[in-house]
C-alpha atoms as a PDB file:
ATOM      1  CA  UNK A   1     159.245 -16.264 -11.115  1.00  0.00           C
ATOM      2  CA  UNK A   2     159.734 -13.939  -8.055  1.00  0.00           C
ATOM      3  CA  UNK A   3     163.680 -13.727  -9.216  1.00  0.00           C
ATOM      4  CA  UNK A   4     162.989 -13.237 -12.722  1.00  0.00           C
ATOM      5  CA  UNK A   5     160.513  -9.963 -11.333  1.00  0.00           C
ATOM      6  CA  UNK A   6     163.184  -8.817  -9.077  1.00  0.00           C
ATOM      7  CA  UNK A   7     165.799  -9.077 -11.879  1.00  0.00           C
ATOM      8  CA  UNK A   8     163.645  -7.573 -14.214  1.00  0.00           C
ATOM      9  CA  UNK A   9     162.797  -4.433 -11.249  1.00  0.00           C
ATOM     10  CA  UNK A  10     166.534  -4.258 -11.168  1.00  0.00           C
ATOM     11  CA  UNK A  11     167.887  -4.064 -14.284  1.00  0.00           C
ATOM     12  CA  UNK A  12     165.059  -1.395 -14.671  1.00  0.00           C
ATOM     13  CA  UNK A  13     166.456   0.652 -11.622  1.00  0.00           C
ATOM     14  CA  UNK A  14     170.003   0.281 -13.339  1.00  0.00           C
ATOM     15  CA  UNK A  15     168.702   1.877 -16.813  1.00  0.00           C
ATOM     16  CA  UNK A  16     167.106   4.744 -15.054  1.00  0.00           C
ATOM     17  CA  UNK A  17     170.219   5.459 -12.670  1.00  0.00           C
ATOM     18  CA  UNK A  18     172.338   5.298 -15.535  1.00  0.00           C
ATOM     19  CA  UNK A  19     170.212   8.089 -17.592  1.00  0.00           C
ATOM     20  CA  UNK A  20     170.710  11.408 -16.601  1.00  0.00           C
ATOM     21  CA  UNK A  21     167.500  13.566 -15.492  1.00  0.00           C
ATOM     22  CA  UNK A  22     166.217  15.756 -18.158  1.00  0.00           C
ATOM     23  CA  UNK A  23     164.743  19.525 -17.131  1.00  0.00           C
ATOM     24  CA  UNK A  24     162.372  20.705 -18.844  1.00  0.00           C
ATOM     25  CA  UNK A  25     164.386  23.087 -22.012  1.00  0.00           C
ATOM     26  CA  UNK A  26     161.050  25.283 -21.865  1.00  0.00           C
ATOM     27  CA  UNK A  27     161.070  26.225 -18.326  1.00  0.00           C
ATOM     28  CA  UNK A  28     163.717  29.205 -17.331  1.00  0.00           C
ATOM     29  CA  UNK A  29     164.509  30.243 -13.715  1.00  0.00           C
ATOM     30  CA  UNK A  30     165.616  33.265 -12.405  1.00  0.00           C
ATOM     31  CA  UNK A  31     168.905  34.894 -13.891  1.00  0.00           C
ATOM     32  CA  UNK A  32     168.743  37.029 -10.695  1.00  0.00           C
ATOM     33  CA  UNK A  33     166.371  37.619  -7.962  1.00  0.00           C
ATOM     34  CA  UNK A  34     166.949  41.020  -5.898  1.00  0.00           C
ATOM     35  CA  UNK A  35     164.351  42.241  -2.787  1.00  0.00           C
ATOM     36  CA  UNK A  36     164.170  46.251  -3.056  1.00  0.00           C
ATOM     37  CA  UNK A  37     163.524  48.365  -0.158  1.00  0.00           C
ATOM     38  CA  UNK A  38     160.959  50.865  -1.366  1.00  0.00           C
ATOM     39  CA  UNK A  39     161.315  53.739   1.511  1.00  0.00           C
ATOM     40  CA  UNK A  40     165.255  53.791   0.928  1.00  0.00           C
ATOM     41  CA  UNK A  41     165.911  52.276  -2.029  1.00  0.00           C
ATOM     42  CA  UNK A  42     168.024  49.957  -1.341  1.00  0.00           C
ATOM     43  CA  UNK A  43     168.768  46.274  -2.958  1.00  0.00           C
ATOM     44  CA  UNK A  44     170.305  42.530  -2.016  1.00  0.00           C
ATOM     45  CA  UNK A  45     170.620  39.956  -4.505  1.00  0.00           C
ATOM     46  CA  UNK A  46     169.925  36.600  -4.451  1.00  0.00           C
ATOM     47  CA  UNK A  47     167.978  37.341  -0.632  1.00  0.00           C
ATOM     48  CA  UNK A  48     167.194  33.819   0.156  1.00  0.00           C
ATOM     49  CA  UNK A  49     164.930  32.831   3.291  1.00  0.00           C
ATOM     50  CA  UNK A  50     163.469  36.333   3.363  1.00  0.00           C
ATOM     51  CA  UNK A  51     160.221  38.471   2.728  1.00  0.00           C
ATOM     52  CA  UNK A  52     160.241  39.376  -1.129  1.00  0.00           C
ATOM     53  CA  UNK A  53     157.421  41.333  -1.447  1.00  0.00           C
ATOM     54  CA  UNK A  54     156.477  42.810   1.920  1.00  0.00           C
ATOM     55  CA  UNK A  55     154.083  45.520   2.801  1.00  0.00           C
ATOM     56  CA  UNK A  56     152.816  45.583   6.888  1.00  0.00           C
ATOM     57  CA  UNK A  57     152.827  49.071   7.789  1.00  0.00           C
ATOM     58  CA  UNK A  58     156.087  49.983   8.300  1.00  0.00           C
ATOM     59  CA  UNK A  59     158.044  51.813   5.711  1.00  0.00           C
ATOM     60  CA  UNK A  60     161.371  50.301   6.651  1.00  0.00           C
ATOM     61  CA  UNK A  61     160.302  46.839   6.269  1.00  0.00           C
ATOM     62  CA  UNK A  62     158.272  47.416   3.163  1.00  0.00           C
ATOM     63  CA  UNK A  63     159.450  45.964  -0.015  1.00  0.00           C
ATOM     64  CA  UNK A  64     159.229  44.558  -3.304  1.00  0.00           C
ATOM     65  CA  UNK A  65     160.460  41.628  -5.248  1.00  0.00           C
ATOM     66  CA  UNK A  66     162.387  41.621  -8.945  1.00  0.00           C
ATOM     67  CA  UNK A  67     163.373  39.165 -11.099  1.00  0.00           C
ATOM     68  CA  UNK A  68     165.602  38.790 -14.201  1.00  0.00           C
ATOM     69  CA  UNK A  69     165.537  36.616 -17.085  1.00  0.00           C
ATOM     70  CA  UNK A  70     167.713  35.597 -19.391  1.00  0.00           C
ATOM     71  CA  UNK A  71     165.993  34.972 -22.543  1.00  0.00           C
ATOM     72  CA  UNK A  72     168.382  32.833 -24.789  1.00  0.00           C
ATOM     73  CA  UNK A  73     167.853  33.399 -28.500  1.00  0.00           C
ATOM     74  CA  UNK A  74     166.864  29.628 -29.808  1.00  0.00           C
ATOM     75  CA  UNK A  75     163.138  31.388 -28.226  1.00  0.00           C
ATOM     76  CA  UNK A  76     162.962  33.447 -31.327  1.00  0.00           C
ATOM     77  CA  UNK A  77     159.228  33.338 -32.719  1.00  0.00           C
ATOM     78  CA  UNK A  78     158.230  31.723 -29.647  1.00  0.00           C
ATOM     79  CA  UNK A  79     155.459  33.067 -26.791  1.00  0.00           C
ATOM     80  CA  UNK A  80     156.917  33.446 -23.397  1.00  0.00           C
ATOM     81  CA  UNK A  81     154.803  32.765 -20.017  1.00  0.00           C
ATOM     82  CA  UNK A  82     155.153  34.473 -17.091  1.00  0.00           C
ATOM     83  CA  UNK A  83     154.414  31.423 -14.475  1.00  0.00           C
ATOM     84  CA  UNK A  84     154.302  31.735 -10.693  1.00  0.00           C
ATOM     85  CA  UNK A  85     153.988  28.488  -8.284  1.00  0.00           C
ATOM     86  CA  UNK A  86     154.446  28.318  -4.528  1.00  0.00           C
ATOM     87  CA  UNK A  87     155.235  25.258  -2.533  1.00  0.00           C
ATOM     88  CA  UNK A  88     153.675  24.623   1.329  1.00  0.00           C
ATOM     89  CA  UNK A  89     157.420  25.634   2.787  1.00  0.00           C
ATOM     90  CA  UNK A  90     156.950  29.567   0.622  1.00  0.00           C
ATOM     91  CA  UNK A  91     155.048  32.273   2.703  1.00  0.00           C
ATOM     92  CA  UNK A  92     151.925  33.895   1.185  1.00  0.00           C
ATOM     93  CA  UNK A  93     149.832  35.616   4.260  1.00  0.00           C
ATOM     94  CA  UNK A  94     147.503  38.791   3.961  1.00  0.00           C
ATOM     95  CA  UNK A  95     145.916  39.920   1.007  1.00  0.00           C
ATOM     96  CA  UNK A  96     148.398  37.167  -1.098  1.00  0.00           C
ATOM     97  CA  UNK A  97     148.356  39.870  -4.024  1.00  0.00           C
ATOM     98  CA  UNK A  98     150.921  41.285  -6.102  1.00  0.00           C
ATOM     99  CA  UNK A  99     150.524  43.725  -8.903  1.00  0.00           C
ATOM    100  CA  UNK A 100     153.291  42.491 -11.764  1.00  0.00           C
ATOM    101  CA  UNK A 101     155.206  45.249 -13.522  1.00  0.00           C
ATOM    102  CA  UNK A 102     158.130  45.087 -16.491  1.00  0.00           C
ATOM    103  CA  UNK A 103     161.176  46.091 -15.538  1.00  0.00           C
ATOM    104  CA  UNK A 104     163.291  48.393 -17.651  1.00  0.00           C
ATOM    105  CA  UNK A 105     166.972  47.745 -18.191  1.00  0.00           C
ATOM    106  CA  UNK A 106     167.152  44.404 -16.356  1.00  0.00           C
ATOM    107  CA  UNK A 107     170.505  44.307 -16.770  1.00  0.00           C
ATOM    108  CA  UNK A 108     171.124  41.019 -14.656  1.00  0.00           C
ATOM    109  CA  UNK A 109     174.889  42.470 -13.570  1.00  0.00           C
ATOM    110  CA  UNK A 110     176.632  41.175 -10.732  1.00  0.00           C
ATOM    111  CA  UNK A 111     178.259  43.976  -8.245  1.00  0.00           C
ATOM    112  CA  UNK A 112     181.287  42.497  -6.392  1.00  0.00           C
ATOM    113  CA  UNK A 113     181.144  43.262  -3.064  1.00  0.00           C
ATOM    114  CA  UNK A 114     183.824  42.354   0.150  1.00  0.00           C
ATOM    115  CA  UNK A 115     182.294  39.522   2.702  1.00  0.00           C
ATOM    116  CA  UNK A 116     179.582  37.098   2.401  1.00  0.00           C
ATOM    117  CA  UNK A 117     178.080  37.184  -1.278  1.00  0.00           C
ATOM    118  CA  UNK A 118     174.576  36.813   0.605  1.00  0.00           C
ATOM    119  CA  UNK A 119     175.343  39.788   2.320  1.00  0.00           C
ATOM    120  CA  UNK A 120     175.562  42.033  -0.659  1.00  0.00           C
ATOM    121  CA  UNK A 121     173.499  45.004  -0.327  1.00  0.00           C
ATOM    122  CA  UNK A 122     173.324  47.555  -3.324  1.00  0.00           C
ATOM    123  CA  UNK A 123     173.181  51.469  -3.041  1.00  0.00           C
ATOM    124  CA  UNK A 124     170.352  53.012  -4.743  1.00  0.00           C
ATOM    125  CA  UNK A 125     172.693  54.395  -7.589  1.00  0.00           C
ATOM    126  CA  UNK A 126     174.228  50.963  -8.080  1.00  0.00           C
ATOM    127  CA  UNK A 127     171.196  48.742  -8.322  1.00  0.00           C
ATOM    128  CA  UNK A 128     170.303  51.631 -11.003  1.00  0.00           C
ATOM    129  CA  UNK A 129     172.744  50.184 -13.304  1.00  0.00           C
ATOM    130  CA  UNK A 130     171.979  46.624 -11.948  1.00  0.00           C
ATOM    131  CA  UNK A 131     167.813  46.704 -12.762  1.00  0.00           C
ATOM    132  CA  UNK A 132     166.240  49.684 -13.098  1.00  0.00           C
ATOM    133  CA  UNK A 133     162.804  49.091 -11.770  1.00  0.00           C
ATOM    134  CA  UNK A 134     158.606  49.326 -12.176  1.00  0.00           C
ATOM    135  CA  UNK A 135     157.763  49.563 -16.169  1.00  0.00           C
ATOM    136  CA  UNK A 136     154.463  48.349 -17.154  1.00  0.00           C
ATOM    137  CA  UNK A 137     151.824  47.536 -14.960  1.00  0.00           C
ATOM    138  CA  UNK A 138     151.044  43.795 -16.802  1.00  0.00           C
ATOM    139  CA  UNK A 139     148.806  42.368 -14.431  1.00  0.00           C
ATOM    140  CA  UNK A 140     148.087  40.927 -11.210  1.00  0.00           C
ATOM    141  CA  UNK A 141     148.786  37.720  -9.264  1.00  0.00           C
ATOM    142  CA  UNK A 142     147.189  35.871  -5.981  1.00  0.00           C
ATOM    143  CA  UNK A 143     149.380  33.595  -4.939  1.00  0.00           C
ATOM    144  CA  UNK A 144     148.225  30.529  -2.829  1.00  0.00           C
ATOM    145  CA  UNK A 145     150.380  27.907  -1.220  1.00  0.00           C
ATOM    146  CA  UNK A 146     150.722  25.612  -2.575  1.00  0.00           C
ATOM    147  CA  UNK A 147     149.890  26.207  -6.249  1.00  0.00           C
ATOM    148  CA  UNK A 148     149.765  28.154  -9.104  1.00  0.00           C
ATOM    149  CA  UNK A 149     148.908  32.022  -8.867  1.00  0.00           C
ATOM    150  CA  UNK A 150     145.689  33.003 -10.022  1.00  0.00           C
ATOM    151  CA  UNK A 151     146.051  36.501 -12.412  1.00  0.00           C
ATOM    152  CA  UNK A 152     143.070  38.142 -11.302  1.00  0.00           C
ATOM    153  CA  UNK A 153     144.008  41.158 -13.774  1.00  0.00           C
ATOM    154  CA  UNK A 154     145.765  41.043 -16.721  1.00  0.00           C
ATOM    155  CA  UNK A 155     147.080  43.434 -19.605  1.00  0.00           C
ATOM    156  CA  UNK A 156     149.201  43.489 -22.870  1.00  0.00           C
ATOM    157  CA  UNK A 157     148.142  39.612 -23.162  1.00  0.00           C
ATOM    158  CA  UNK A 158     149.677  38.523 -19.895  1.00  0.00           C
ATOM    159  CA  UNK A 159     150.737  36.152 -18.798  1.00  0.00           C
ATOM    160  CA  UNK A 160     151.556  35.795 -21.902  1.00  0.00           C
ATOM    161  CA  UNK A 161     154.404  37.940 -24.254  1.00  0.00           C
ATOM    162  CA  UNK A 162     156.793  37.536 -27.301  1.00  0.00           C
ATOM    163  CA  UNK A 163     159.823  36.024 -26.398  1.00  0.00           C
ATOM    164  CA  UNK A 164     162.656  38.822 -26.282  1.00  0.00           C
ATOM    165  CA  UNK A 165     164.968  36.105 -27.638  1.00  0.00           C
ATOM    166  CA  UNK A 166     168.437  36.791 -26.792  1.00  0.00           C
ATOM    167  CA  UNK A 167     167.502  39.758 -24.262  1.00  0.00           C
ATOM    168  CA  UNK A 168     167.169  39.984 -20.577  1.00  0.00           C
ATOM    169  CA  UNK A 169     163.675  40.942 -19.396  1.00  0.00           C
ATOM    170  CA  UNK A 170     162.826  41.619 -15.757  1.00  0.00           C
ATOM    171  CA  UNK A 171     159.772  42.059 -13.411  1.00  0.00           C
ATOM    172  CA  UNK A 172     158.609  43.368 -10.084  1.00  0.00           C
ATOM    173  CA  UNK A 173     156.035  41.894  -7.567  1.00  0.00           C
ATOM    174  CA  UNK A 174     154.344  44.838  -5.494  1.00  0.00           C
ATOM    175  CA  UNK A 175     152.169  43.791  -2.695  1.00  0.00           C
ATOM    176  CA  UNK A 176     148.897  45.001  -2.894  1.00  0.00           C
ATOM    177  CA  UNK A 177     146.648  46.003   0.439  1.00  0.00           C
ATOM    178  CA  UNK A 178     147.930  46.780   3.658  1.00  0.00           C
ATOM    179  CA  UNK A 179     149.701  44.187   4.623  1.00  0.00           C
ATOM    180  CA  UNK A 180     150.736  41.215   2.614  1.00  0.00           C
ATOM    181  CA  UNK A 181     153.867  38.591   2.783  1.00  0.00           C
ATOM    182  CA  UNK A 182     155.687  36.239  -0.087  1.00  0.00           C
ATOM    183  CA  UNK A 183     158.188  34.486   0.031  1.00  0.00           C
ATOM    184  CA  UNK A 184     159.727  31.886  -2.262  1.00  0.00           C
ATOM    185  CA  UNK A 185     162.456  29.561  -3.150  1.00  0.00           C
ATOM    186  CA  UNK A 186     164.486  31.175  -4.837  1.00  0.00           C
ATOM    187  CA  UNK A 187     165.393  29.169  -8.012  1.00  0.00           C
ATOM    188  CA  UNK A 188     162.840  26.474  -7.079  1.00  0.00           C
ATOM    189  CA  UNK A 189     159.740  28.002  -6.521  1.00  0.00           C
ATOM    190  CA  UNK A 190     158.092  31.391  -7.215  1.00  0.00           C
ATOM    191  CA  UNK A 191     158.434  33.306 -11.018  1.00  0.00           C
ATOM    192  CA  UNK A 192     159.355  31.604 -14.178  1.00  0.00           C
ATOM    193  CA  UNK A 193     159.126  32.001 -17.708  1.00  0.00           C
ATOM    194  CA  UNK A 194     158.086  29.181 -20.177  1.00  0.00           C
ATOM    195  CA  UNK A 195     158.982  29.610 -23.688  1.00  0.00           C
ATOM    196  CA  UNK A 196     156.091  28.486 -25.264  1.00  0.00           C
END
């Protein structure tokens, strides 16, 4: 009997090996993540392991967090959510508030840049063309570790919005009070969009 179990328990372990894992086709990640340096304007892409949205007093340390999406076109008709989940390795300390704006022309480009690609650092006039920043005002989040955010205010029917199906749509994270910290995972953790 006890070989017939462990037989059984391990052709079952071969069947699931064998089948690839599935994502979830409704859940999108980041296109592109950039932190923005509100006093001078400045922006890095893809800034893992670092403050997104910081505000402590200090104007050169202060700034904001945007993200792009790429909205692929089989969303047509569909209801997009704007979803935002910390893990208990993502920072959320102070106030643990964000205001949530659109972003206008979210473009998503890539700038090539010489050295380290995690050392690319945009000029105010470039990240211009890359994501132009701070639309709508659509709501805000408190993010608590770990979980989902809480909206405490939301507008235009956020978190939900009509999928922009074959567009790319962006948004920035301001930190509201006097001092607050977040940080995510980028591409783990942190803002998605569900096509609902």
């Amino acid at each position: 009997m006890r070989i017939q179990l462990f037989g059984l328990a391990l052709a079952s372990l071969s069947t699931a090996l064998a089948t690839p894992l599935t994502t979830r086709a409704d859940l999108l990640y980041p296109y592109a993540t950039y932190r923005y340096w509100v006093n001078t304007g400045n922006f890095k892409e893809d800034p893992q392991d670092q403050l997104l949205v910081n505000k402590n007093g200090n104007l050169a340390d202060e700034t904001t967090g945007i993200v792009t999406f790429n909205i692929p076109s089989s969303a047509s008709g569909h209801k997009c959510k704007l979803l935002f989940d910390l893990w208990a390795r993502d920072v959320s300390t102070g106030s643990q508030s964000a205001d949530v704006f659109t972003a206008t022309k979210p473009t998503g480009a890539s700038i090539s840049a010489e050295g380290d690609a995690a050392l690319k650092v945009l000029s105010k006039e470039t990240a211009e063309v890359v994501v132009q920043s701070r639309d709508r005002h659509v709501g805000r989040i408190k993010a608590v570790i770990p979980g989902s955010a809480e909206w405490t205010m939301a507008y235009e029917g956020y978190p939900e919005f009509d999928c922009p199906a074959g567009q790319m749509v962006g948004f920035e994270f301001v930190g509201v009070g006097d001092a607050v910290a977040i940080r995510w995972d980028i591409g783990v953790t942190g803002p998605r969009v569900q096509v609902v």
